[in-house]
Structure formats: structure tokens, C-alpha cells
C-alpha atoms as a PDB file:
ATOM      1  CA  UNK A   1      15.976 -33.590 -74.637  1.00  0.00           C
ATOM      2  CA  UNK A   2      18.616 -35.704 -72.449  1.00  0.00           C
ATOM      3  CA  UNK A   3      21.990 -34.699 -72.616  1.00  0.00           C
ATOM      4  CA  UNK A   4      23.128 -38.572 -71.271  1.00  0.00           C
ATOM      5  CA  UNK A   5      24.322 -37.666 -68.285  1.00  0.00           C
ATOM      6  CA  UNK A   6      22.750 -39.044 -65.129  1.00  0.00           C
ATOM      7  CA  UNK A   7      20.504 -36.538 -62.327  1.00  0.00           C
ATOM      8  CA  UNK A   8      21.110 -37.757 -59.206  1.00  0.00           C
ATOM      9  CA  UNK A   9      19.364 -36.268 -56.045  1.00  0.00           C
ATOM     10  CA  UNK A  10      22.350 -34.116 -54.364  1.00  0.00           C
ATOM     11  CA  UNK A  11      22.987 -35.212 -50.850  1.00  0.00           C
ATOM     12  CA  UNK A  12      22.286 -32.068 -47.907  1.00  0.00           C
ATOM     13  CA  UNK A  13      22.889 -31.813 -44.406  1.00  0.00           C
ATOM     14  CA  UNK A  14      20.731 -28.938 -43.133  1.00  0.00           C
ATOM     15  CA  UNK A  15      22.505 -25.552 -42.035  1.00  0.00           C
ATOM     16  CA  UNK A  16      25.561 -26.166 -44.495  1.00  0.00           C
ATOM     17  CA  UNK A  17      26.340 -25.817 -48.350  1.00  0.00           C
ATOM     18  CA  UNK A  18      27.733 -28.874 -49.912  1.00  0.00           C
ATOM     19  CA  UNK A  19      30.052 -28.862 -52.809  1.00  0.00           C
ATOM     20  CA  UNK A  20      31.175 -32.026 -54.910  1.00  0.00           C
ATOM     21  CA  UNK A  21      34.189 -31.863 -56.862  1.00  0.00           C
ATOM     22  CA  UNK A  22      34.779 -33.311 -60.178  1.00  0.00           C
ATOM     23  CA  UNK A  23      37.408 -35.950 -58.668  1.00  0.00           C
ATOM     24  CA  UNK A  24      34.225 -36.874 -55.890  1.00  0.00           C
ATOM     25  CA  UNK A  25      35.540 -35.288 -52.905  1.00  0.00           C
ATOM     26  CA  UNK A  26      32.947 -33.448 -50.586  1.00  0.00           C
ATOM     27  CA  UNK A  27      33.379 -29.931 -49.049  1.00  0.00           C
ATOM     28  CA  UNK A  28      30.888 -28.378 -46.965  1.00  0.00           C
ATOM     29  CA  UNK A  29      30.941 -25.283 -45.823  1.00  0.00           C
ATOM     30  CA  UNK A  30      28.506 -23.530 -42.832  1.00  0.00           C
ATOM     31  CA  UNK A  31      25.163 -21.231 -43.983  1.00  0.00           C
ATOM     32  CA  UNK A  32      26.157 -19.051 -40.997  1.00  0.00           C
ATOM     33  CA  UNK A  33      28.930 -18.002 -38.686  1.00  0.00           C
ATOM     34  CA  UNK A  34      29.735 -20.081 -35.616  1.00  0.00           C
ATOM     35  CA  UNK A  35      29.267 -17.628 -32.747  1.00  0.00           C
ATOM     36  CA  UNK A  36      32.284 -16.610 -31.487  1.00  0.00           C
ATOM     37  CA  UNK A  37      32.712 -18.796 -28.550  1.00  0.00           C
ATOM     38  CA  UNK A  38      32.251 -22.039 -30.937  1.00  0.00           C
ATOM     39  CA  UNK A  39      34.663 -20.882 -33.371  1.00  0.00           C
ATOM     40  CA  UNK A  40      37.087 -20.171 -30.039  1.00  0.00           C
ATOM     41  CA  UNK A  41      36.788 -23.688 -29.060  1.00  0.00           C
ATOM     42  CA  UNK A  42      37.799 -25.021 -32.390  1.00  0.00           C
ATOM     43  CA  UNK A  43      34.437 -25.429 -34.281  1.00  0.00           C
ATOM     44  CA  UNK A  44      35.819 -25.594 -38.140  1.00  0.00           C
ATOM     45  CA  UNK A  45      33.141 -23.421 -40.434  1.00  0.00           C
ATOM     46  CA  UNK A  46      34.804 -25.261 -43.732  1.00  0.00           C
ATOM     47  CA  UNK A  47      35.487 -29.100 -43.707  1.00  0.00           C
ATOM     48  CA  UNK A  48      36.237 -31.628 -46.532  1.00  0.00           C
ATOM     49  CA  UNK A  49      36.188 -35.546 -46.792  1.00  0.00           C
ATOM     50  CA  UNK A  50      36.245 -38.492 -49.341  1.00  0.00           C
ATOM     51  CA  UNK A  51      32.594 -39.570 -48.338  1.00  0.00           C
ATOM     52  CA  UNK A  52      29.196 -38.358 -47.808  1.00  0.00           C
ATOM     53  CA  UNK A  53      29.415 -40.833 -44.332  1.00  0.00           C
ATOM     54  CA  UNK A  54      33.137 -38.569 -43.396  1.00  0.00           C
ATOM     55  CA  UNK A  55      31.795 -35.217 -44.316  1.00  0.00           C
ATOM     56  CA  UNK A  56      28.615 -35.929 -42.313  1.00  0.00           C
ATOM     57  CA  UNK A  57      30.086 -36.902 -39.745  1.00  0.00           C
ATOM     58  CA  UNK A  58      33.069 -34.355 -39.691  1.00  0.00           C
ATOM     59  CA  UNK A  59      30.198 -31.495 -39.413  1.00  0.00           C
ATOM     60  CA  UNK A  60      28.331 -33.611 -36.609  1.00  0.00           C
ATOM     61  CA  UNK A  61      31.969 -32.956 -34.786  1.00  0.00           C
ATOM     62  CA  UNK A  62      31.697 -29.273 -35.560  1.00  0.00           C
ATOM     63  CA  UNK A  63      28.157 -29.001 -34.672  1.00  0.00           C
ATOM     64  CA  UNK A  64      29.111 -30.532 -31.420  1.00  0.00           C
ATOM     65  CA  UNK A  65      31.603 -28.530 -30.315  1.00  0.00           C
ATOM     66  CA  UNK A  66      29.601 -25.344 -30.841  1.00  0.00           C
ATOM     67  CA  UNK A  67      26.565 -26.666 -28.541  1.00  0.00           C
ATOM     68  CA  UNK A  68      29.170 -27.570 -25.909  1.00  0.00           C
ATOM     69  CA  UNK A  69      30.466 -24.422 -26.163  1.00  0.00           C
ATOM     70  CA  UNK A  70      26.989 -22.634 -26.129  1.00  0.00           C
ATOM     71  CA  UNK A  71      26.272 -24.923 -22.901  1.00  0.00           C
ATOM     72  CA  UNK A  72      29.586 -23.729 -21.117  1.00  0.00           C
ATOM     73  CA  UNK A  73      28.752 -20.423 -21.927  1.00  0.00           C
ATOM     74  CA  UNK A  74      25.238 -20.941 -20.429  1.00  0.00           C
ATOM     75  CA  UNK A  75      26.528 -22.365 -17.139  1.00  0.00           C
ATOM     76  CA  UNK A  76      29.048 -19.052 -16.894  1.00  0.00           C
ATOM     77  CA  UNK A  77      25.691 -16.782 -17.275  1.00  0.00           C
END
């Protein structure tokens, strides 16, 4: 039985939980932690946007800032 309403496939981004609201706006929050230095250099576990494109590329920022934390950290050792 179809209810009428449309399935469509529900966009991801490995390593973080997506949410869509009703209104269309994107949330996406991170599966795990940032370590500690990440999350020190301003890597942002919980982002939001008006696009898949934005919220995409709002975590690539994130994601970014933790591995250039996690290579400053590496040089220190």
C-alpha cells in the first residue's frame, strides 16, 4: 500500500548523522567526539545549513581543522 508520499534516497556524509527538518534545512551532527585538540582549535561537532552543497561543505571545514590539528599535534610529539 502507498501512502502518496514520495521515498527519496536520504543524502549521508560518512562519520556524521544528518537530520532534515520539515522547513528543508540540514543539520548534521558528528558520530564521535572530536579529540580534544580539534575541538580546541575550533572544530564545530554540530553544524546546520540551507543545502546539502553548505552542510557538506561546512563539515569538510570541520573535518579540516581537526586533521590540522592532529598534524600540529604530531609535529609537537
Amino acid at each position: 500500500m502507498n501512502d502518496g508520499k514520495a521515498q527519496w534516497p536520504s543524502p549521508t556524509i560518512p562519520g556524521w548523522r544528518l537530520i532534515i527538518s520539515t522547513a528543508g534545512r540540514f543539520w548534521a551532527f558528528r558520530a564521535t567526539p572530536f579529540p580534544a585538540k580539534a575541538r580546541q582549535a575550533g572544530a564545530e561537532p554540530d553544524l546546520d545549513a540551507d543545502t546539502f552543497a553548505e552542510i557538506q561543505a561546512a563539515v569538510e571545514r570541520q573535518e579540516e581543522i581537526a586533521r590540522r590539528a592532529a598534524d600540529a599535534q604530531g609535529a609537537e610529539s
